[in-house]
Protein backbone atom coordinates (compact mmCIF):
# COMPACT_ATOMS: atom_id res chain seq x y z
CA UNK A 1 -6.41 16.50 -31.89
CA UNK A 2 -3.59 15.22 -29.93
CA UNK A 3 -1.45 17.74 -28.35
CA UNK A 4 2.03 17.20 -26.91
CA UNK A 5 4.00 18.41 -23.98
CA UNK A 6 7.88 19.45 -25.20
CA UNK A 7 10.64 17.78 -23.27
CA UNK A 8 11.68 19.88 -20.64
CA UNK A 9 7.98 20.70 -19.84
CA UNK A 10 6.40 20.58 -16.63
CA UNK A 11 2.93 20.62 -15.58
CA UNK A 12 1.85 21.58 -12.40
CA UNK A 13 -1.38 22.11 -9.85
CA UNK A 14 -2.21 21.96 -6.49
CA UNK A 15 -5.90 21.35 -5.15
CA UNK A 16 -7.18 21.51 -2.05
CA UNK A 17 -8.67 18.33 0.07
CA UNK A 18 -11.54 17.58 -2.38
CA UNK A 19 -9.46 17.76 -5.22
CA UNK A 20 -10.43 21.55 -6.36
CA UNK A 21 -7.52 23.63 -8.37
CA UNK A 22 -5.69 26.16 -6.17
CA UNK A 23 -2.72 26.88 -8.25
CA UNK A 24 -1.85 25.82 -12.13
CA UNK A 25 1.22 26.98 -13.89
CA UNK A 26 1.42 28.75 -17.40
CA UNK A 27 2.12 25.46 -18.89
CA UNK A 28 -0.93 23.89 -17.67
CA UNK A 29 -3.00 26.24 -18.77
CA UNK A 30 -1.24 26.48 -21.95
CA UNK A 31 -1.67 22.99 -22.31
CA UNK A 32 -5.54 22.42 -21.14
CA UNK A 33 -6.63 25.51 -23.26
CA UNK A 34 -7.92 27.44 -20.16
CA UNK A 35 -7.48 30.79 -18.63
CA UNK A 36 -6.26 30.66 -15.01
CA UNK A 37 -9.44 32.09 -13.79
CA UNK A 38 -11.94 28.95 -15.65
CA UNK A 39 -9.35 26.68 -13.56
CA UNK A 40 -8.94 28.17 -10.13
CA UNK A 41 -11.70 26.70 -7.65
CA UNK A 42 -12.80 24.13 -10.54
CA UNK A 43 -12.39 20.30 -9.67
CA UNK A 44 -9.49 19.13 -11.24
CA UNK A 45 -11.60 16.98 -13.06
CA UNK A 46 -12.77 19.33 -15.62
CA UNK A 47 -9.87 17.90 -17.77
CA UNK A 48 -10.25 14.41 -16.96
CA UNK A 49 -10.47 12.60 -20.22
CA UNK A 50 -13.44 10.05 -21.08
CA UNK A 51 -10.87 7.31 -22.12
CA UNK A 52 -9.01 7.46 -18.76
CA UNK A 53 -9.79 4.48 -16.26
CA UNK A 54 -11.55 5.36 -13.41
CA UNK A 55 -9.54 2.35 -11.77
CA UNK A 56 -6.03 4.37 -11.98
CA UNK A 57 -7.43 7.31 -10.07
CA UNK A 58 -8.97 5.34 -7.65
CA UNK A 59 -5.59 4.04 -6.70
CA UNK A 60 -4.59 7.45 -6.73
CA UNK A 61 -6.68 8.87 -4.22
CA UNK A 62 -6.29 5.48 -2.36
CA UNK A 63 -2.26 6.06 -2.22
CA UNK A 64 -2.01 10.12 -1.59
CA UNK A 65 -4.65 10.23 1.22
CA UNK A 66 -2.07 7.40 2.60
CA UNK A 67 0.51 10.34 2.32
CA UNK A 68 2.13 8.38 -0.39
CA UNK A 69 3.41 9.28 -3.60
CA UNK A 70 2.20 8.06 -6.66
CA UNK A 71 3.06 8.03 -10.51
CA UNK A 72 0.63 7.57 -13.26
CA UNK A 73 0.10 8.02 -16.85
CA UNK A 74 -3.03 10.20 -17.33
CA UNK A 75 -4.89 11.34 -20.25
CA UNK A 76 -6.47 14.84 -19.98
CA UNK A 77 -9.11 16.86 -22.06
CA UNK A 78 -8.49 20.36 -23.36
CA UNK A 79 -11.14 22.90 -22.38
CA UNK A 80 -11.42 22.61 -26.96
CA UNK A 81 -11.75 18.89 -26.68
CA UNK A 82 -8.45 18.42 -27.84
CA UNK A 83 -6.12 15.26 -25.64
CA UNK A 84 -2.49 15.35 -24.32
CA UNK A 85 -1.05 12.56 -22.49
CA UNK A 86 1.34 13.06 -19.33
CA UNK A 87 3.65 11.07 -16.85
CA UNK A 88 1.95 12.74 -13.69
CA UNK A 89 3.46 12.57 -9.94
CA UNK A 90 1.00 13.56 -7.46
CA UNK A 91 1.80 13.68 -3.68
CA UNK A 92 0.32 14.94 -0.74
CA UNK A 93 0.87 18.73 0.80
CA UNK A 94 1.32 18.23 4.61
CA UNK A 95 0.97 20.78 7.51
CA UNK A 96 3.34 21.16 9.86
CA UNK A 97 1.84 18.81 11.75
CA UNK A 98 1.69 16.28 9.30
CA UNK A 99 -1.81 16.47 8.36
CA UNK A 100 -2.71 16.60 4.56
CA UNK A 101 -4.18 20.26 3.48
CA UNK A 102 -3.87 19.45 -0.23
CA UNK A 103 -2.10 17.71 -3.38
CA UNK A 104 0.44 18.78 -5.70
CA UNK A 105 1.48 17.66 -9.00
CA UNK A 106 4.14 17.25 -11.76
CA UNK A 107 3.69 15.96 -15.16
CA UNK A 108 6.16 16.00 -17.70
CA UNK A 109 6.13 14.07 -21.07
CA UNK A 110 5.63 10.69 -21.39
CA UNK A 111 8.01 8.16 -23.19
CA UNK A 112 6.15 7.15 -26.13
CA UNK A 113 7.17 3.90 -25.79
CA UNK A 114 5.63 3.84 -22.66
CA UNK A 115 2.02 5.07 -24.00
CA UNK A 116 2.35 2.01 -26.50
CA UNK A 117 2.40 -0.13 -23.75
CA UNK A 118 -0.06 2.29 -21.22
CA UNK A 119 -2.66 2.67 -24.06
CA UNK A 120 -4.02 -1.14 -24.69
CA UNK A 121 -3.92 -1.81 -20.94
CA UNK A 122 -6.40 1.52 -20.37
CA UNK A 123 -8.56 0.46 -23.38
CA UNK A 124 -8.89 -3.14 -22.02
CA UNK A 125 -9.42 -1.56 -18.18
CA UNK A 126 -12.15 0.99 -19.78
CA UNK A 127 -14.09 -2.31 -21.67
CA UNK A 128 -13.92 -3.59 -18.48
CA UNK A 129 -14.95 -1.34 -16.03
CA UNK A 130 -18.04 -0.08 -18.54
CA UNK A 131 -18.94 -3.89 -18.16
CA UNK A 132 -17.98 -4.51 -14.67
CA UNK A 133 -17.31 -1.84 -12.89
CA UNK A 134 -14.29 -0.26 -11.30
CA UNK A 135 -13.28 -3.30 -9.24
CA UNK A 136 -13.25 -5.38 -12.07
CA UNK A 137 -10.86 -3.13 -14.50
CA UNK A 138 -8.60 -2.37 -11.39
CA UNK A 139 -8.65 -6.32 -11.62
CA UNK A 140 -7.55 -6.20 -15.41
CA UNK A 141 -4.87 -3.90 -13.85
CA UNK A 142 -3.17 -5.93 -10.80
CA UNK A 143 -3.52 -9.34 -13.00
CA UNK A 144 -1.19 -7.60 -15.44
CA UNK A 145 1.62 -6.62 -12.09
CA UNK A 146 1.00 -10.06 -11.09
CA UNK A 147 1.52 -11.89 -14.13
CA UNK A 148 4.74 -9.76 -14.56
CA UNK A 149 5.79 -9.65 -10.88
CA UNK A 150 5.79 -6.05 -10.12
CA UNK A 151 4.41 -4.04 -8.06
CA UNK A 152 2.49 -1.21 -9.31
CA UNK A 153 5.50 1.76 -8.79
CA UNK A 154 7.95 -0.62 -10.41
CA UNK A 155 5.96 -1.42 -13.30
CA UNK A 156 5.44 2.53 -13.95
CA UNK A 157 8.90 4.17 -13.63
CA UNK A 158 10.44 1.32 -16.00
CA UNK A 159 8.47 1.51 -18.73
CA UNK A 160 9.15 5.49 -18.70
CA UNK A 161 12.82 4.87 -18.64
């Protein structure tokens, strides 16, 4: 069953360096379909859905343990086996010294007409990368930014606008 996030909803978790939860808010867990105590100390992972590119969170990881920002749009898997789609913004936490002790994140709702353009490109990726591997759906991926010019950010934020 599909599930969906109201408007002014927002999602968020921190983990610690190898991506284990530290903090969720009601909504998350409201949303996932687990009590705070089957999250905390789980890998964030545990809702990661089997649909979801492996590709998009290995650009992910590659752009937060850069320190940079990064928006994507993620499926995730209810603790029920139910689905719920997101517009997620995960960042780095910093020290005060600079060094990264963790990663935060945001999602709110998706525009839908964003997920009809987000879906076919995952399906095609996930063909892909069960054929090919990771490299080769990331591949289905950056031909797409190419072919339209974009980068990767700018292709994100404007089809959620």
């Amino acid at each position: 069953m599909q599930k969906d996030m109201q408007e002014n909803d927002f999602i968020v978790s921190k983990t610690d360096l190898k991506g284990h939860i530290t903090y969720v808010n009601k909504i998350f867990m409201t949303m996932a379909e687990y009590t705070e105590a089957e999250l905390l100390g789980k890998p964030h992972s545990l809702i990661r859905h089997p649909d979801m590119p492996k590709a998009v969170f290995k650009l992910l990881w590659q752009k937060v343990q850069n320190k940079e920002e990064i928006f994507a749009y993620v499926i995730n898997k209810t603790k029920n086996n139910n689905d719920y789609w997101v517009f997620a913004n995960v960042t780095a936490s910093l020290d005060e010294n600079g060094r990264i002790i963790g990663y935060y994140s945001v999602r709110r709702k998706p525009n839908p007409k964003a997920l009809e353009i987000i879906e076919p490109v995952y399906k095609k990726m996930l063909e892909v990368q069960n054929r090919s591997g990771v490299d080769a759906s990331l591949k289905i991926l950056t031909d797409i930014l190419d072919e339209k010019g974009v980068s990767y950010d700018e292709f994100i934020i404007s089809i959620q606008e």
